[in-house]
Protein backbone atom coordinates (compact mmCIF):
# COMPACT_ATOMS: atom_id res chain seq x y z
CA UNK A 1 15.87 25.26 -46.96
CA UNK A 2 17.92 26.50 -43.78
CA UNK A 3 19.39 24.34 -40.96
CA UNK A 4 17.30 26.81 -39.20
CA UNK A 5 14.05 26.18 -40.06
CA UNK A 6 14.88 22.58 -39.68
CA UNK A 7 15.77 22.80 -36.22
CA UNK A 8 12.82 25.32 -35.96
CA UNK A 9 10.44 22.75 -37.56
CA UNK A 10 11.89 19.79 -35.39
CA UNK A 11 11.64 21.60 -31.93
CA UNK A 12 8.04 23.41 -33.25
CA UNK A 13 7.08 18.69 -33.69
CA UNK A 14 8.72 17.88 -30.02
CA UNK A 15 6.40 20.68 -28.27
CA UNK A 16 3.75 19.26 -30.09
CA UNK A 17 4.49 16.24 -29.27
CA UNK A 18 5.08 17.23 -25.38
CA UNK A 19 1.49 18.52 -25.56
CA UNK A 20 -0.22 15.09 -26.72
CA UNK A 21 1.40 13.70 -24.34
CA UNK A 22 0.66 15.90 -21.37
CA UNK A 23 -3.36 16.26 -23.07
CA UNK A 24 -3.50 11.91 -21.93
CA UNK A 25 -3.34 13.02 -18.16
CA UNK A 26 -0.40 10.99 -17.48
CA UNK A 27 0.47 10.55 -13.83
CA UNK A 28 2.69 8.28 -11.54
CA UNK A 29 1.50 6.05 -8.74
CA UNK A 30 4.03 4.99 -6.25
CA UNK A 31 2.90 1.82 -4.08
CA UNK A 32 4.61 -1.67 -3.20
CA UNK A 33 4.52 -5.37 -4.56
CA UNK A 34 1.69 -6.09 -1.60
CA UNK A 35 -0.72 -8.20 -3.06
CA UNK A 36 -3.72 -5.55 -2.12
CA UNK A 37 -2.52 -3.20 -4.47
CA UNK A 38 -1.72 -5.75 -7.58
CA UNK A 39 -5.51 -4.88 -8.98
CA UNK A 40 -3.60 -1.03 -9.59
CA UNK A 41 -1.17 -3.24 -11.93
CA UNK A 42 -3.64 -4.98 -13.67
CA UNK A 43 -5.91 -1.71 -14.33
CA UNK A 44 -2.26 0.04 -16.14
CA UNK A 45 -1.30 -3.08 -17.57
CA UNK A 46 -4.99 -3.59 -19.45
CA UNK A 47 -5.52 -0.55 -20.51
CA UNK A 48 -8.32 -0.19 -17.64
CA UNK A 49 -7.28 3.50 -16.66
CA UNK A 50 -6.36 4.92 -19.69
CA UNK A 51 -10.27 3.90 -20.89
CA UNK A 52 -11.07 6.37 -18.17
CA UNK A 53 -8.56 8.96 -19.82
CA UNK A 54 -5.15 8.59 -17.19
CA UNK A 55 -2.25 6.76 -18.25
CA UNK A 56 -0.71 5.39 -14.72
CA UNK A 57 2.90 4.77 -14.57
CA UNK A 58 2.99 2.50 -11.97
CA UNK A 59 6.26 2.59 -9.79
CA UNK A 60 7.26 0.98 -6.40
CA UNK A 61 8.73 3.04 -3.99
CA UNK A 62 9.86 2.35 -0.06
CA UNK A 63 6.91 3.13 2.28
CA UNK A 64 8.87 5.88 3.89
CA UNK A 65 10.11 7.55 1.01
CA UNK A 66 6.27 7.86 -1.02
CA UNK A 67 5.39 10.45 0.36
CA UNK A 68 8.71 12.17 -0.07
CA UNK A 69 7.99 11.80 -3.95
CA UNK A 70 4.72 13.05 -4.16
CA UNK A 71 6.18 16.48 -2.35
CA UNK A 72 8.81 16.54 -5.04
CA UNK A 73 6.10 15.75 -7.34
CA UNK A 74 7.72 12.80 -8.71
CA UNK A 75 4.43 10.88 -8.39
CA UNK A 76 0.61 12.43 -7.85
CA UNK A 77 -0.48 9.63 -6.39
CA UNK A 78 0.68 7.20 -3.59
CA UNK A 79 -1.33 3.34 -2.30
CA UNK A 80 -0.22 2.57 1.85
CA UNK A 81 -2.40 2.05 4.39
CA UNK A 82 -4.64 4.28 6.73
CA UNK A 83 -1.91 4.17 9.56
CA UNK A 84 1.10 5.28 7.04
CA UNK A 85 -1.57 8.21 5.76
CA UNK A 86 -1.55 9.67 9.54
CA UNK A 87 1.92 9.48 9.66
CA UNK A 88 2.70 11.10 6.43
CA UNK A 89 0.47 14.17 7.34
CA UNK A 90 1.55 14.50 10.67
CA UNK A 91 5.41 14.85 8.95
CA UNK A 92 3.63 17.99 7.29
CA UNK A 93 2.97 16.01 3.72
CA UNK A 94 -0.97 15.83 3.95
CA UNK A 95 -3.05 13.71 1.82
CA UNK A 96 -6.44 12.81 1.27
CA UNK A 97 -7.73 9.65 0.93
CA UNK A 98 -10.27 9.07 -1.95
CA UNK A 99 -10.05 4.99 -2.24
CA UNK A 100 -10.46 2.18 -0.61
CA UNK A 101 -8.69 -0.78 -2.20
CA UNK A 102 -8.24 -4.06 0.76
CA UNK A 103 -8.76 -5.32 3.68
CA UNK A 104 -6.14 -7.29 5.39
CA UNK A 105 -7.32 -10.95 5.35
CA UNK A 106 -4.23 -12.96 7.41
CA UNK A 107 -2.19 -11.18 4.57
CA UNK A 108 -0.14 -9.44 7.41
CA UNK A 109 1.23 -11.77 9.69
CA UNK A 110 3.75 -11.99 12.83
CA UNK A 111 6.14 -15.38 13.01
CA UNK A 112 7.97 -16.64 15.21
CA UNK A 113 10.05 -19.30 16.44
CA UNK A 114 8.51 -22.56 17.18
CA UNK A 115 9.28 -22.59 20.83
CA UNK A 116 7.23 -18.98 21.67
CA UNK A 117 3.35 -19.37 21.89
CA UNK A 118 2.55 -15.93 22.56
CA UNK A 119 3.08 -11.99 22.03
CA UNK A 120 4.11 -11.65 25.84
CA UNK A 121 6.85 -14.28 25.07
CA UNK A 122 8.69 -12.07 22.64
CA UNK A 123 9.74 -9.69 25.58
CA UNK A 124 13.53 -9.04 25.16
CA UNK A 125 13.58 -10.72 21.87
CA UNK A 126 14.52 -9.30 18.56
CA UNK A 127 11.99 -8.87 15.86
CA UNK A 128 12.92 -8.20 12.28
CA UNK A 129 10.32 -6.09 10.85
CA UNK A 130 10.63 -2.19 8.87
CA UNK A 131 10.84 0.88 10.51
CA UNK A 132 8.58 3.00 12.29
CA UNK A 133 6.17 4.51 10.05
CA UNK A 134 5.76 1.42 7.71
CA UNK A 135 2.79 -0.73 7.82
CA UNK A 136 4.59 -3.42 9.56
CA UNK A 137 5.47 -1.56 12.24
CA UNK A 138 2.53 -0.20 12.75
CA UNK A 139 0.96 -3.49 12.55
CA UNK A 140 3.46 -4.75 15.75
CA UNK A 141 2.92 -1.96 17.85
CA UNK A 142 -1.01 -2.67 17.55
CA UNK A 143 -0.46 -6.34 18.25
CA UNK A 144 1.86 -5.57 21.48
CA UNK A 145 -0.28 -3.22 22.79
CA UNK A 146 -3.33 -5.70 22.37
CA UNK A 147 -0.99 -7.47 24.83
CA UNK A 148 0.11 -5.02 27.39
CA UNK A 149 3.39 -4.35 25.94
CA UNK A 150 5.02 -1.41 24.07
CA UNK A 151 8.23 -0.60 22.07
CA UNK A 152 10.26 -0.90 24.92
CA UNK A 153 9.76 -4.46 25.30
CA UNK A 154 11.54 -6.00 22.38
CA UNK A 155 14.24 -5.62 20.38
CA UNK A 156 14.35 -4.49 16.82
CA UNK A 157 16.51 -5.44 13.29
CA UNK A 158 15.15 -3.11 10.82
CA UNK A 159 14.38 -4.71 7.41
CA UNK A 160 11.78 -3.89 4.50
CA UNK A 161 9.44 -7.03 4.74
CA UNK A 162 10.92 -9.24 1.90
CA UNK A 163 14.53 -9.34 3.46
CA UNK A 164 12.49 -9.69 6.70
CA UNK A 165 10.53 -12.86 5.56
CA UNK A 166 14.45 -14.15 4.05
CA UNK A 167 16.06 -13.47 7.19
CA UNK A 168 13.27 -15.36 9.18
CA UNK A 169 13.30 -18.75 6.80
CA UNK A 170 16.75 -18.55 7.25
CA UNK A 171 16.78 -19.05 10.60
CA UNK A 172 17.91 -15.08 11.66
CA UNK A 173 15.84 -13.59 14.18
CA UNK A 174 13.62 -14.59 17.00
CA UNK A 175 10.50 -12.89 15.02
CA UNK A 176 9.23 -11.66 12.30
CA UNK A 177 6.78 -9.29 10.45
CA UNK A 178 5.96 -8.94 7.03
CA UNK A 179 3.46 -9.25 4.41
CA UNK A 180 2.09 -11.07 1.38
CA UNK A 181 3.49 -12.13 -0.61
CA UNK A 182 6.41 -12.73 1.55
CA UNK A 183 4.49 -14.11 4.25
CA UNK A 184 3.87 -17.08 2.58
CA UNK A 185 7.42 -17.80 2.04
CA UNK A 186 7.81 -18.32 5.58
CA UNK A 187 3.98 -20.30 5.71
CA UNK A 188 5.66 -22.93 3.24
CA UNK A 189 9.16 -22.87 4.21
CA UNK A 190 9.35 -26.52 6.09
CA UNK A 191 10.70 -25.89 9.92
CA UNK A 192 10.96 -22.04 9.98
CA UNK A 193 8.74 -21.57 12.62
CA UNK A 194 4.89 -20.68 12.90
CA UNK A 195 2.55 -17.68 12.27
CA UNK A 196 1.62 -16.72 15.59
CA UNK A 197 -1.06 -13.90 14.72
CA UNK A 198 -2.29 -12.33 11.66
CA UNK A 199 -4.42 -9.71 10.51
CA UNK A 200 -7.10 -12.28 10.66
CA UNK A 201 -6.93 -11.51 14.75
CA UNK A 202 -5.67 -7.94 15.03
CA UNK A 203 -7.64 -6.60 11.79
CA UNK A 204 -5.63 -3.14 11.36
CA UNK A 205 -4.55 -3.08 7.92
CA UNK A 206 -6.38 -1.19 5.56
CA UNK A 207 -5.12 -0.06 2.30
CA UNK A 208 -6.30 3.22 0.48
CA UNK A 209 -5.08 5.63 -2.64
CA UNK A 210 -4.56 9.60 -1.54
CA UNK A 211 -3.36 12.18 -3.58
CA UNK A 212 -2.34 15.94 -2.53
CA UNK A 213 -5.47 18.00 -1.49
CA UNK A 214 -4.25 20.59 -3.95
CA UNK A 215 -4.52 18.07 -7.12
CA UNK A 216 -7.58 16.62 -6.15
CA UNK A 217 -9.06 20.43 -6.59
CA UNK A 218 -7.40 20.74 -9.84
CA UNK A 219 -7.85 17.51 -10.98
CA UNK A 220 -10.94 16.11 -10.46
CA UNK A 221 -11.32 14.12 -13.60
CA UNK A 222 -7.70 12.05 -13.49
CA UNK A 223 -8.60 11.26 -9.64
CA UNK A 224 -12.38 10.00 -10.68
CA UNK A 225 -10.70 8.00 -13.63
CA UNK A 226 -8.18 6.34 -10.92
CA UNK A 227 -10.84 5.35 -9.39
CA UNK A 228 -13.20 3.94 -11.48
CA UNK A 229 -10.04 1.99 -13.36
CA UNK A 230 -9.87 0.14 -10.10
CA UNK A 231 -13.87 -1.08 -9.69
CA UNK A 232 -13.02 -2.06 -13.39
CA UNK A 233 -9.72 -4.21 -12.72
CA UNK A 234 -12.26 -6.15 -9.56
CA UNK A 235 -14.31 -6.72 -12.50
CA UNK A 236 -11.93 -8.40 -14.89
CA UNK A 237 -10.88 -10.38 -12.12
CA UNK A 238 -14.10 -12.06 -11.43
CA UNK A 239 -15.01 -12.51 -15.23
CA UNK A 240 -11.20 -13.44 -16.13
CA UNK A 241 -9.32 -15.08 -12.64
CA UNK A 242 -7.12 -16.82 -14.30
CA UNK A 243 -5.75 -13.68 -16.77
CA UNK A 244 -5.60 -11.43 -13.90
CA UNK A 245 -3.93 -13.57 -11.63
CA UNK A 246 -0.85 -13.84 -14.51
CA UNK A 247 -1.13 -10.39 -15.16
CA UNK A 248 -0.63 -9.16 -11.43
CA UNK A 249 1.84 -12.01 -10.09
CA UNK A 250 4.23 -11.14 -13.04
CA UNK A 251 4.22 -8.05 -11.19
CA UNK A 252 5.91 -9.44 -8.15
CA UNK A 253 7.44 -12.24 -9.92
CA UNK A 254 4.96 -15.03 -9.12
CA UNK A 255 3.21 -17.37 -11.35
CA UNK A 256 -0.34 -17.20 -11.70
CA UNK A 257 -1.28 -19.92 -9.28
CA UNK A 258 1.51 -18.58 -6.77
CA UNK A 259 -0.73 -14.86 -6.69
CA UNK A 260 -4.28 -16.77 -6.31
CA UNK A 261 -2.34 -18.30 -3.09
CA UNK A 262 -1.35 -15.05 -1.69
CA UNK A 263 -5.06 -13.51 -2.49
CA UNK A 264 -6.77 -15.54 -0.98
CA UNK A 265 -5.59 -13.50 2.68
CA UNK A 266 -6.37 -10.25 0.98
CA UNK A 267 -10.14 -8.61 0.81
CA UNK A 268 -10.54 -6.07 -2.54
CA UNK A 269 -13.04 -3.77 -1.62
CA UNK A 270 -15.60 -2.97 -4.53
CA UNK A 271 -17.62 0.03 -5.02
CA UNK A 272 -20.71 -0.74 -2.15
CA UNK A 273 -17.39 -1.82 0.37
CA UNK A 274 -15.68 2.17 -0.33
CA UNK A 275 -19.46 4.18 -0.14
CA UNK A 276 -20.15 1.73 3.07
CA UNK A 277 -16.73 2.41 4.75
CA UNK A 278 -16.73 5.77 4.04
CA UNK A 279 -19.90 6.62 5.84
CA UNK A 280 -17.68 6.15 9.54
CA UNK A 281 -15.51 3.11 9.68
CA UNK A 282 -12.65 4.72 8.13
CA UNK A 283 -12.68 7.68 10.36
CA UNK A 284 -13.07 5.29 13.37
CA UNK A 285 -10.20 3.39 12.28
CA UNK A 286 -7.92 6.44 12.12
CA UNK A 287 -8.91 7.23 15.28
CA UNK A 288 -7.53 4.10 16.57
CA UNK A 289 -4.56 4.24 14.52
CA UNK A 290 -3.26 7.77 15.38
CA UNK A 291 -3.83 6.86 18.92
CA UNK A 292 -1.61 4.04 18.78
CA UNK A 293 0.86 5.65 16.90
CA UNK A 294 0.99 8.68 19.05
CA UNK A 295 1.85 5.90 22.12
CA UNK A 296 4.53 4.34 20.08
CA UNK A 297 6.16 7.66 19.14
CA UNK A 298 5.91 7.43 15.73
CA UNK A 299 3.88 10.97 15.36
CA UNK A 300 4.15 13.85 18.00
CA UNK A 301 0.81 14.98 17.15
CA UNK A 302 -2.57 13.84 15.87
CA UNK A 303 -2.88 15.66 12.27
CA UNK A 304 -6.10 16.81 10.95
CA UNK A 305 -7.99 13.20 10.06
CA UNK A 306 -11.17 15.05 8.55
CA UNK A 307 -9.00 16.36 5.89
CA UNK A 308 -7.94 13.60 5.17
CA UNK A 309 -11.10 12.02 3.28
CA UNK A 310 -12.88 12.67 0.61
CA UNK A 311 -16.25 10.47 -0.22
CA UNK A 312 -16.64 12.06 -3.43
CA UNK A 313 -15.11 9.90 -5.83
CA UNK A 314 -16.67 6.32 -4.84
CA UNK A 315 -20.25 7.86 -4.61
């Protein structure tokens, strides 16, 4: 027997192999360790996609870079919220919304010092919080602007929400913005300060899963099984809390009981919540949200928001 039918025989095995593989409809969702998205980790992690015929790789990627990956199609599929959506297709990356996975329930919050009692108080102050474009951002403009202010008003130290919530309990900063499960860090740390609003009083954080327009066309049984892994994860958490809670707070290095804390300020949104809210909520919402962002300079231009949903999957 030749060393060249060997080789032959071991690459003729690998393509074969490559071909298994690629027949499971593998794919890669980028997202963050915010607690809205932790039923995504629990649906990979049990198996609850891949019973639906995708195998999710689950990866967590910056805000402002997920978008980025799914043009360099490093990932087909990318969780942020409505607000990051706009701004990602009005960069020239569009993509279409096809989920609806939270509501903000007091999960996003603003702290500050114990001496400020409002929003118009933080004028000329500096506020740790991410960069334009990230949900936290967006989340401050819409809470200044509630209050007649702008941009222009305060002052800003850039930082992703964890070193944001760090910086804050550590006594940096005159602010703060960030989100669970970081927020909590700074609603138990003893004398850091106070949450002065949440998304409990400026409710503009909703959470979705898009992919490209393109794949959606081409691959309408991966996005479908995406989808219906999610409804399934909501369902093991009701019928298995305790389970689920491990499952997802290992995720984000909490303990069980530590992730049931942070949920309780987060609203999953099950199958009747997505076919309601896609009937004219969301598309009011991203009305309001490319408005504000347009005022706040984070786009130039108001993409195309019609193309940017698609009500087909969660019918």
């Amino acid at each position: 027997m030749s060393m060249r039918w060997i080789l032959g025989a071991a690459s003729a095995v690998t393509l074969l192999a490559a071909g298994s593989a690629a027949a499971q409809d593998k794919i890669v969702l980028g997202m963050s360790g915010w607690t809205g998205f932790a039923p995504l980790s629990l649906a990979a992690e049990a198996g609850l996609f891949k019973k639906h015929g995708v195998d999710v790789e689950i990866k967590f990627i910056p805000q402002k870079e997920r978008h980025l990956t799914v043009a360099a199609g490093a990932t087909q599929a990318v969780a942020t919220t409505v607000d990051t959506f706009i701004s990602y297709s009005a960069a020239g990356i569009p993509l279409t919304q096809v989920l609806l996975l939270d509501k903000s329930n007091g999960g996003d919050g603003l702290a500050v010092r114990s001496s400020i009692n409002s929003v118009k108080e933080l004028k000329g102050k500096t506020i740790a919080v991410d960069g334009a474009g990230t949900t936290p951002y967006f989340t401050l403009m819409a809470m200044l602007k509630r209050n007649g202010m702008g941009p222009k008003d305060v002052q800003f130290a850039t930082l992703a929400p964890n070193p944001a919530a760090q910086a804050f309990v550590a006594g940096q900063f005159d602010a703060a913005v960030t989100y669970e499960p970081y927020l909590s860090s700074i609603r138990n740390a003893p004398n850091a300060g106070k949450i002065l609003l949440t998304t409990l009083d400026v409710p503009v954080v909703v959470d979705m899963v898009a992919f490209q327009p393109d794949f959606i066309k081409k691959n309408p049984k991966i996005v479908q099984g995406v989808v219906n892994g999610f409804f399934d994860a909501l369902e093991m958490i009701k019928k298995e809390p305790e389970k689920s809670y491990e499952i997802m707070g290992s995720k984000v290095k909490q303990t069980g009981e530590q992730f049931a804390g942070s949920a309780k300020f987060i609203a999953w949104q099950d199958k009747a919540a997505n076919q309601a809210y896609f009937k004219g909520d969301l598309q009011k919402f991203m009305k309001e949200a490319a408005e504000i962002q347009l005022e706040a300079g984070v786009i130039k231009s108001v993409p195309n928001l019609d193309a940017m949903v698609d009500a087909s999957f969660v019918k």
